[in-house]
C-alpha atoms as a PDB file:
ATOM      1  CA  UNK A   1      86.265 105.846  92.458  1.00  0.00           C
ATOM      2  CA  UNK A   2      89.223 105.993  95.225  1.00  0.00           C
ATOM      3  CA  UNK A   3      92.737 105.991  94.211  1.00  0.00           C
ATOM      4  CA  UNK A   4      94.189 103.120  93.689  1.00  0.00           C
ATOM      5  CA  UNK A   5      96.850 101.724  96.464  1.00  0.00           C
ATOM      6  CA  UNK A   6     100.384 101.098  95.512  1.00  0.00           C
ATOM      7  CA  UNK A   7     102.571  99.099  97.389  1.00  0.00           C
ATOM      8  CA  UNK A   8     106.310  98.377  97.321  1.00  0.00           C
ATOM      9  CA  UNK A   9     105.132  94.957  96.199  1.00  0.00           C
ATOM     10  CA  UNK A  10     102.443  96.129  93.311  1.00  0.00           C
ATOM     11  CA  UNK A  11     104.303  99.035  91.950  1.00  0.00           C
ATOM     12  CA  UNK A  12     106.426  97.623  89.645  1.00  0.00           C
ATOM     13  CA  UNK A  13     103.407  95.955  87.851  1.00  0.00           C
ATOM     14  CA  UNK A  14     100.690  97.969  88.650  1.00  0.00           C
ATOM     15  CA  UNK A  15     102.417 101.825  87.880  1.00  0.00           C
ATOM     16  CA  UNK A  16     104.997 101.402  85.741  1.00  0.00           C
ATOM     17  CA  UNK A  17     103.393  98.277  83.056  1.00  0.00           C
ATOM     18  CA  UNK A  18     100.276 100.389  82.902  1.00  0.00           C
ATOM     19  CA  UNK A  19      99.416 101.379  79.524  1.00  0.00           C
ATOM     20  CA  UNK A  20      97.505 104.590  80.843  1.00  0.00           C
ATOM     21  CA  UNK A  21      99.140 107.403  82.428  1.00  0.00           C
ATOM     22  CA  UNK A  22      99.711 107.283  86.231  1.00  0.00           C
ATOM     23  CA  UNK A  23      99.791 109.806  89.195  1.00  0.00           C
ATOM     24  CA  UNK A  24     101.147 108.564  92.212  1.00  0.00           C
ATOM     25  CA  UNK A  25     100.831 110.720  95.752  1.00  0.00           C
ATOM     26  CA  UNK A  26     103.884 110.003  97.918  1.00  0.00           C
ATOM     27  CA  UNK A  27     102.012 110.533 101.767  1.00  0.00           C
ATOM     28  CA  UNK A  28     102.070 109.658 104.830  1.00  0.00           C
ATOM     29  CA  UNK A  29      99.301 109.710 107.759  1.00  0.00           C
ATOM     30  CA  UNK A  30     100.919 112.057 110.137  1.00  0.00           C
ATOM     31  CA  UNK A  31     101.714 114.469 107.179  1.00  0.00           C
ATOM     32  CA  UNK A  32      99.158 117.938 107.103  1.00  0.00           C
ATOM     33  CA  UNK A  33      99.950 118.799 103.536  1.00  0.00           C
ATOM     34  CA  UNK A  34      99.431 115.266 102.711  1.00  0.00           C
ATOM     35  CA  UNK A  35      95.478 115.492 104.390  1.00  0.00           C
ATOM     36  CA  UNK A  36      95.096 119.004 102.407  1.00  0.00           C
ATOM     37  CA  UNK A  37      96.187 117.755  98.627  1.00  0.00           C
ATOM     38  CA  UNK A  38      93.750 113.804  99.242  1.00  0.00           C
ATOM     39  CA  UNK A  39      90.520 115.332  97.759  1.00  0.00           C
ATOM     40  CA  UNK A  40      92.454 116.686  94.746  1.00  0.00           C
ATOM     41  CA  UNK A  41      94.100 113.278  94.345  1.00  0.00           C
ATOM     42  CA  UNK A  42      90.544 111.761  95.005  1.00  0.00           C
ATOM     43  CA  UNK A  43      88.755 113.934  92.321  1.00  0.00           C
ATOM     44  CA  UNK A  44      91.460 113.296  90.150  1.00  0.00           C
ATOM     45  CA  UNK A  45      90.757 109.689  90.463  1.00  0.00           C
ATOM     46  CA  UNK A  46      86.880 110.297  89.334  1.00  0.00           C
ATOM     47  CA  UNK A  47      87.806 112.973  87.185  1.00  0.00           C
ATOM     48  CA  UNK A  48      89.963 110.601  84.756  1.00  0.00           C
ATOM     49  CA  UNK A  49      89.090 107.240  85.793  1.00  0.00           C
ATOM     50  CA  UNK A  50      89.373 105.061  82.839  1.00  0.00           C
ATOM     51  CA  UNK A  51      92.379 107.385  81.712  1.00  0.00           C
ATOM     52  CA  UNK A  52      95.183 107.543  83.643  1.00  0.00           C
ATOM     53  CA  UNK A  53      95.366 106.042  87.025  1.00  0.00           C
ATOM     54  CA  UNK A  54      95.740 107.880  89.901  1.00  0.00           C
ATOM     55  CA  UNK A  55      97.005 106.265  93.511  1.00  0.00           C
ATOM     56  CA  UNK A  56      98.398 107.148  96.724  1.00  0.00           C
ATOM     57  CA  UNK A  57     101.610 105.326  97.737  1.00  0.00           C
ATOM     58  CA  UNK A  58     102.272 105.330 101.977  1.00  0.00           C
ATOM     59  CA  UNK A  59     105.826 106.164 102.677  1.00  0.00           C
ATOM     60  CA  UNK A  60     105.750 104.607 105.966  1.00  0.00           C
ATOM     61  CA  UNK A  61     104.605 101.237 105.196  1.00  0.00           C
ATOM     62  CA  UNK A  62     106.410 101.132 101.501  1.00  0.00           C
ATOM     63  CA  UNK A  63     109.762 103.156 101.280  1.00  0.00           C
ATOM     64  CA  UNK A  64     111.403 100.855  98.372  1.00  0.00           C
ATOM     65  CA  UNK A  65     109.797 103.047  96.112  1.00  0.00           C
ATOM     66  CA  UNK A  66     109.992 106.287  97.855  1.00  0.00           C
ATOM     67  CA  UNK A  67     113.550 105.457  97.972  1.00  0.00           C
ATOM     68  CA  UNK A  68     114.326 104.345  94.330  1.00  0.00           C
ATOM     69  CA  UNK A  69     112.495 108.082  93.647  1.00  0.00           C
ATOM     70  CA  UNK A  70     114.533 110.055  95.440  1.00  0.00           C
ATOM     71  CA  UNK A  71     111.157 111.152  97.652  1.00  0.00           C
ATOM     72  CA  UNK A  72     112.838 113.207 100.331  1.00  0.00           C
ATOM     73  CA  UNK A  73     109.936 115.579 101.081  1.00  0.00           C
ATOM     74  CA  UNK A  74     106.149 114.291 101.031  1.00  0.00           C
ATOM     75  CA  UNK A  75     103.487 115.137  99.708  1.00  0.00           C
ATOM     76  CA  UNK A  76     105.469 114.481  96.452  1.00  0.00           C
ATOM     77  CA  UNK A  77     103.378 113.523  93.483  1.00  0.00           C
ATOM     78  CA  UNK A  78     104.631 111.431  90.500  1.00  0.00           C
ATOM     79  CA  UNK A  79     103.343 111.552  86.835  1.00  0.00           C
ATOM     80  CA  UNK A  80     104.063 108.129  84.830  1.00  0.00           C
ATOM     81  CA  UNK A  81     104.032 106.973  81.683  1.00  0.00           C
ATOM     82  CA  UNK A  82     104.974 104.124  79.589  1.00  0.00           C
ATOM     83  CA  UNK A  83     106.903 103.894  82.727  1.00  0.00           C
ATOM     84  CA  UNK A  84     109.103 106.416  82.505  1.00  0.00           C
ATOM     85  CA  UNK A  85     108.817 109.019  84.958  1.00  0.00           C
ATOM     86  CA  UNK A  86     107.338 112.234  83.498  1.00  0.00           C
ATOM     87  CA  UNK A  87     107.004 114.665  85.886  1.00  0.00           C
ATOM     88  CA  UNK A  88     106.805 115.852  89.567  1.00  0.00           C
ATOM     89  CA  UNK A  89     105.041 117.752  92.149  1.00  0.00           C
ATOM     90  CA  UNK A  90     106.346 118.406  95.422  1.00  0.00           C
ATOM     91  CA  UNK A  91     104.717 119.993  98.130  1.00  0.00           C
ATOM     92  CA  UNK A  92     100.804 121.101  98.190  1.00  0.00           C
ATOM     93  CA  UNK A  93      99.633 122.939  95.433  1.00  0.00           C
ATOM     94  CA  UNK A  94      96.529 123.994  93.939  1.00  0.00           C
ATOM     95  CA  UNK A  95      94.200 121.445  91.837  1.00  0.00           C
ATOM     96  CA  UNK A  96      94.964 123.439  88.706  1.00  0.00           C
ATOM     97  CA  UNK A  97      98.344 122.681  88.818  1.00  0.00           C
ATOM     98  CA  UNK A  98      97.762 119.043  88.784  1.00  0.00           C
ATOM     99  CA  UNK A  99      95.279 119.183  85.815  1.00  0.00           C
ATOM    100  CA  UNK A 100      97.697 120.827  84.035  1.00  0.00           C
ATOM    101  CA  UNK A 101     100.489 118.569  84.205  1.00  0.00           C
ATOM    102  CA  UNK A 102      97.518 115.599  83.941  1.00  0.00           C
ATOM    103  CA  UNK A 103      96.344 117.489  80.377  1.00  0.00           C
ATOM    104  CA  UNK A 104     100.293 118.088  79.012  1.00  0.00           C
ATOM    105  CA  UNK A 105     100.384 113.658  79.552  1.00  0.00           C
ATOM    106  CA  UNK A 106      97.585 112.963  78.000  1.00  0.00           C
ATOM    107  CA  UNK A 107      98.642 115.018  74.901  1.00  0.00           C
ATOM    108  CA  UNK A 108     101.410 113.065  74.630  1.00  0.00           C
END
């Protein structure tokens, strides 16, 4: 499964009225952390499919929401639920780190 794409337009609806957790990755094309943390975000989106969904967001084409987040660095990645923000990851980091913040939201 690929990540889902949000969009300025979708986000509203499609991140914050899910009723599943949601991981958003804050990226842009030019941006070489960005390329090094996609596969995590793509396992993560075959990993838990069906439990929390997990999308990129471009900052480039959609910076509404980038802006309303207070993204000032990319790649920053936002954990969701009941839309409420939950969590954050800024910068690249290790797949672990990700599943552990994934596994702490699903707890709750």
């Amino acid at each position: 499964m690929k990540p889902f794409t949000f969009t300025d337009s979708n986000f509203d609806t499609e991140a914050l009225q899910s009723n599943i957790p949601v991981i958003v990755d804050f990226w842009a094309a030019w941006c070489g952390p960005c390329r090094m943390i996609a596969p995590i975000i793509e396992d993560l989106a075959n990993e838990y499919d069906g439990r929390v969904k997990v999308g990129k967001l471009d900052v480039d084409e959609n910076q509404q929401i980038a802006i309303r987040y207070g993204v000032r660095s990319i790649p920053t990645v936002l954990f969701f639920q009941n839309g409420q923000l939950k969590d954050q990851i800024i910068g690249a980091m290790p797949k672990t780190v990700f599943v552990d913040k994934l596994n702490k939201l699903l707890k709750n």
